[in-house]
C-alpha atoms as a PDB file:
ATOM      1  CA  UNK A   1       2.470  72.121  44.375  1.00  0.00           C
ATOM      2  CA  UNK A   2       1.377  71.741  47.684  1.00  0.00           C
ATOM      3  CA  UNK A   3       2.122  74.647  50.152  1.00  0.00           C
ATOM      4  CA  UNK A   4       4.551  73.781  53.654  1.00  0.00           C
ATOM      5  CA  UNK A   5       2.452  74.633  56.776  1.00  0.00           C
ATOM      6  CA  UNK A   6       3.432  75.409  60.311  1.00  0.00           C
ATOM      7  CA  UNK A   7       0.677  75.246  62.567  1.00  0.00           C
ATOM      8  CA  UNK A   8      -0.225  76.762  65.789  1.00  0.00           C
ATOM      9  CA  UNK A   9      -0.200  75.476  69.223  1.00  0.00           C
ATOM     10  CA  UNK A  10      -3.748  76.192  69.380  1.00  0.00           C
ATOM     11  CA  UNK A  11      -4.450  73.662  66.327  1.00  0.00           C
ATOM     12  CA  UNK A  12      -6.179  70.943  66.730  1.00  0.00           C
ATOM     13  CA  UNK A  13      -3.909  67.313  66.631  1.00  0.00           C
ATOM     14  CA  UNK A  14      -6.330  65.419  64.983  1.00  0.00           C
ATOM     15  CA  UNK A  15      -6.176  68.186  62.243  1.00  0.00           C
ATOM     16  CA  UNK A  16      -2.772  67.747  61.958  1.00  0.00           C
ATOM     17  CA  UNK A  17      -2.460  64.103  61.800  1.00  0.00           C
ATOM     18  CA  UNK A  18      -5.192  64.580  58.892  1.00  0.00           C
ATOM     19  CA  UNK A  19      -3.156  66.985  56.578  1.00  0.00           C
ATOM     20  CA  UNK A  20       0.015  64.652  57.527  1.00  0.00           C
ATOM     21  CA  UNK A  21      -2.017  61.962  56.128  1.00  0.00           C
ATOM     22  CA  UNK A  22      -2.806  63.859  52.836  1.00  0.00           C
ATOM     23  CA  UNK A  23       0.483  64.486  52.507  1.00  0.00           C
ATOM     24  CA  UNK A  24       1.048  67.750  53.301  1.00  0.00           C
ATOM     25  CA  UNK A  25       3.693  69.136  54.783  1.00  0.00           C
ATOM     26  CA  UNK A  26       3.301  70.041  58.573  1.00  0.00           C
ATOM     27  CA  UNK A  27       5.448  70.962  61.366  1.00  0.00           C
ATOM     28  CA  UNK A  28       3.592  71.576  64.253  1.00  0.00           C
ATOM     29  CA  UNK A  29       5.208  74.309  66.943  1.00  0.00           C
ATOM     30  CA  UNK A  30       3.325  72.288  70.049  1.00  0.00           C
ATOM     31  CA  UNK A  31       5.540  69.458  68.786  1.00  0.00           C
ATOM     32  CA  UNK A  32       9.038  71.187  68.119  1.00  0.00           C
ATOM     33  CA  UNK A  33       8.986  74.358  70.059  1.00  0.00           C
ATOM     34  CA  UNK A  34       5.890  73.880  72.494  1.00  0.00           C
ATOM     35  CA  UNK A  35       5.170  77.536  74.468  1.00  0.00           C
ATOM     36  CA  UNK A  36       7.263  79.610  71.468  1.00  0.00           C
ATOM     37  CA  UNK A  37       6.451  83.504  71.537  1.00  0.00           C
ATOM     38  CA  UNK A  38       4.095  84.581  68.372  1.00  0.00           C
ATOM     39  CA  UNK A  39       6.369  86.808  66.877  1.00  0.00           C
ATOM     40  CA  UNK A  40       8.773  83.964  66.942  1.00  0.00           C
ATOM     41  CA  UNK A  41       6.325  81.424  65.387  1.00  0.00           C
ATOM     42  CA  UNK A  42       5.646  84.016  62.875  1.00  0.00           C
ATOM     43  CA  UNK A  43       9.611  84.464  61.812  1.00  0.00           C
ATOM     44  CA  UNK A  44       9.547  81.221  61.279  1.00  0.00           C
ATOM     45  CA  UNK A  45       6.532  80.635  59.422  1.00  0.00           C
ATOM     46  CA  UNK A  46       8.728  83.697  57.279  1.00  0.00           C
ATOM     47  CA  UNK A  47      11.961  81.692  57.003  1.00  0.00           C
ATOM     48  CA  UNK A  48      10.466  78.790  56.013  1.00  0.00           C
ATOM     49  CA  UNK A  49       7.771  80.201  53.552  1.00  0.00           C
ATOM     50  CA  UNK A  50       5.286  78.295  55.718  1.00  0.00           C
ATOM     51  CA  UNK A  51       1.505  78.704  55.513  1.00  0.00           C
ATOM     52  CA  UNK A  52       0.229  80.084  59.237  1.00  0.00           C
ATOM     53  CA  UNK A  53      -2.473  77.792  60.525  1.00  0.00           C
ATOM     54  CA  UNK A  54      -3.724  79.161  63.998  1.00  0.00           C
ATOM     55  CA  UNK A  55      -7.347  80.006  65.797  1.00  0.00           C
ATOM     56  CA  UNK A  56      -5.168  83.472  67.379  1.00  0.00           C
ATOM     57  CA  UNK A  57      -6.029  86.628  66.548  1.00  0.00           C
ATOM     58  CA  UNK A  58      -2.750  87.978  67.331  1.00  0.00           C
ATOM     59  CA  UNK A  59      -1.084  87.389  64.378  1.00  0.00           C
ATOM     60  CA  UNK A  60      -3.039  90.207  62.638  1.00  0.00           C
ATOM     61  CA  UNK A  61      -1.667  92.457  65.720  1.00  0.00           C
ATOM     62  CA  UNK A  62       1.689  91.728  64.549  1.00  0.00           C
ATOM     63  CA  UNK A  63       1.101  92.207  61.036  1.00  0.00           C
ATOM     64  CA  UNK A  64      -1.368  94.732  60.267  1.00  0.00           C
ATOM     65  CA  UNK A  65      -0.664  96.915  63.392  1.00  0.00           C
ATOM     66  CA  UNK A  66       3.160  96.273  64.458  1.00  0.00           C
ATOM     67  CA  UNK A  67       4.102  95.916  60.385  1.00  0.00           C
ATOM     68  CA  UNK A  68       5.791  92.550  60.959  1.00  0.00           C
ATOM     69  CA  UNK A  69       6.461  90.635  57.814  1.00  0.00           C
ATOM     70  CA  UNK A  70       3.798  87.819  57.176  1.00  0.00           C
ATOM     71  CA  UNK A  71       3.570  84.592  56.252  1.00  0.00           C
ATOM     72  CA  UNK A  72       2.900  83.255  52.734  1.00  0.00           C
ATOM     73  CA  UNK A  73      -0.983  83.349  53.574  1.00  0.00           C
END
């Protein structure tokens, strides 16, 4: 089974539009909710049992320090 991934603003398109091609899949939060607050990409990563792709640190911040639920991985 192949996991559901959300992926960062700060992700690279072209990565995207790979894994899309593989068949995974993606929803990307620069295409659906472009300039969306962290903790709110990260409730929805949550929701929708989403692997987290993203190149920002401060996601650990949210979960390790401010004990906000994470992601799947």
């Amino acid at each position: 089974m192949k996991p559901l991934l959300l992926v960062n603003e700060n992700f690279p398109s072209p990565s995207t539009a790979l894994l899309r091609a593989a068949g995974m899949d993606v929803v990307a939060i620069g295409e659906s909710h472009p300039g969306m607050a962290d903790r709110e990409v990260l409730a929805v990563a949550c929701a929708q049992s989403r692997w987290l792709l993203t190149f920002d640190t401060d996601y650990a911040e949210l979960v390790f320090r401010r004990h906000l639920p994470p992601p799947p991985a």
